[in-house]
Protein backbone atom coordinates (compact mmCIF):
# COMPACT_ATOMS: atom_id res chain seq x y z
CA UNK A 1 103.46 89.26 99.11
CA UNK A 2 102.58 90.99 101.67
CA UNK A 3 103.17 89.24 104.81
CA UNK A 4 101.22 91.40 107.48
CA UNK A 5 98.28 91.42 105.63
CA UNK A 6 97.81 87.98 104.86
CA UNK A 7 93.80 87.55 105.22
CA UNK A 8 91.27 89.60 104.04
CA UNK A 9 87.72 88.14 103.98
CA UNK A 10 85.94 91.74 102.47
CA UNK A 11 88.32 91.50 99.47
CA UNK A 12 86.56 88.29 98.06
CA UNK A 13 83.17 88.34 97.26
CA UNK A 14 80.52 86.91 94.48
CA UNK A 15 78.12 88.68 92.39
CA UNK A 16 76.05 87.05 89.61
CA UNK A 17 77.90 83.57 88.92
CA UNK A 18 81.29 85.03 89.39
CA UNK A 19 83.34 85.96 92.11
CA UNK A 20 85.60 89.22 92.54
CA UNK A 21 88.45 89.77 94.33
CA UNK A 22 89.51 93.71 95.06
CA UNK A 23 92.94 94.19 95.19
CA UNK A 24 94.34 96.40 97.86
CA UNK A 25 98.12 96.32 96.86
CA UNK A 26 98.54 99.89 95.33
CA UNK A 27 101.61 100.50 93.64
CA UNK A 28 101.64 96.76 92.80
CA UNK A 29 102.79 96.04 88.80
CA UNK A 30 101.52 92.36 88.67
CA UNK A 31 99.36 89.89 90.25
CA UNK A 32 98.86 86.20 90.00
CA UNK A 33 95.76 84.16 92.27
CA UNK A 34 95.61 80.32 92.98
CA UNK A 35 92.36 78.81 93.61
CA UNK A 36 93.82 75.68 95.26
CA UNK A 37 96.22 76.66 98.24
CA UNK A 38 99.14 77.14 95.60
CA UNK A 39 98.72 73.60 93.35
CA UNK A 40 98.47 75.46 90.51
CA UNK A 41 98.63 79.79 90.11
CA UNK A 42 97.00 81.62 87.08
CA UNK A 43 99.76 83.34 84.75
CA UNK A 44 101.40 86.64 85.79
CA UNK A 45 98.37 89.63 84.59
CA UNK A 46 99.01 93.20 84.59
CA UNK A 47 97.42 95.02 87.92
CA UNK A 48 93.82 96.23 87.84
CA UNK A 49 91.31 97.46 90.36
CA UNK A 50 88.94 94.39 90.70
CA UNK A 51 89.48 90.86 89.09
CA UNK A 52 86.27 89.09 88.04
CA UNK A 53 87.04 84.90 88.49
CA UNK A 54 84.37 82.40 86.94
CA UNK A 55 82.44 80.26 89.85
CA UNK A 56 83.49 77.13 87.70
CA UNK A 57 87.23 77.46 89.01
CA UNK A 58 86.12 75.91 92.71
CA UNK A 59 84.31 72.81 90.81
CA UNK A 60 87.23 70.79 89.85
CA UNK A 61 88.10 67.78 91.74
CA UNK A 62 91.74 69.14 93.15
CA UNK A 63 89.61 71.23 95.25
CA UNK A 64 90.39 69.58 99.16
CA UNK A 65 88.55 72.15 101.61
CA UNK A 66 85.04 73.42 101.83
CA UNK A 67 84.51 77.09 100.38
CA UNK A 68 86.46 79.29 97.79
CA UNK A 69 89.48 80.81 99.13
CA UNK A 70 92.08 82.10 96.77
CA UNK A 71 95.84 83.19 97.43
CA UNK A 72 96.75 86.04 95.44
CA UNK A 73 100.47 87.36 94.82
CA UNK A 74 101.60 90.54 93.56
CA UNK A 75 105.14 92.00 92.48
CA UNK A 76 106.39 95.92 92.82
């Protein structure tokens, strides 16, 4: 994690029923997002460039705020 750079609203976005997130950790090896402030976390993935995440992931009932906001981790 990195812990300076903890927000970043322009890495998040949605385009045609999905929503993308564009990483920004170069140099990262491995990356991991949860859609629900940490409940649950997606397996470990190898790094790429832009991560495509289906809308349906923010319609479950675990969901407790208004929005979509993911937490993404990476490791070096």
């Amino acid at each position: 994690m990195f812990p300076d750079a903890d927000y970043d609203s322009d890495a998040f976005g949605s385009s045609n029923g999905q929503y993308t997130f564009t990483h920004k950790a170069q140099g990262a090896d491995m990356f991991r997002y949860s859609w629900n402030y940490g409940k649950n976390w997606t397996d470990w993935k190898s790094w790429e460039a832009m991560t495509y995440i289906d809308e349906d992931v923010f319609s479950g009932s675990d969901l407790f705020w208004d929005g979509q906001h993911i937490m993404v981790q990476c490791t070096l």
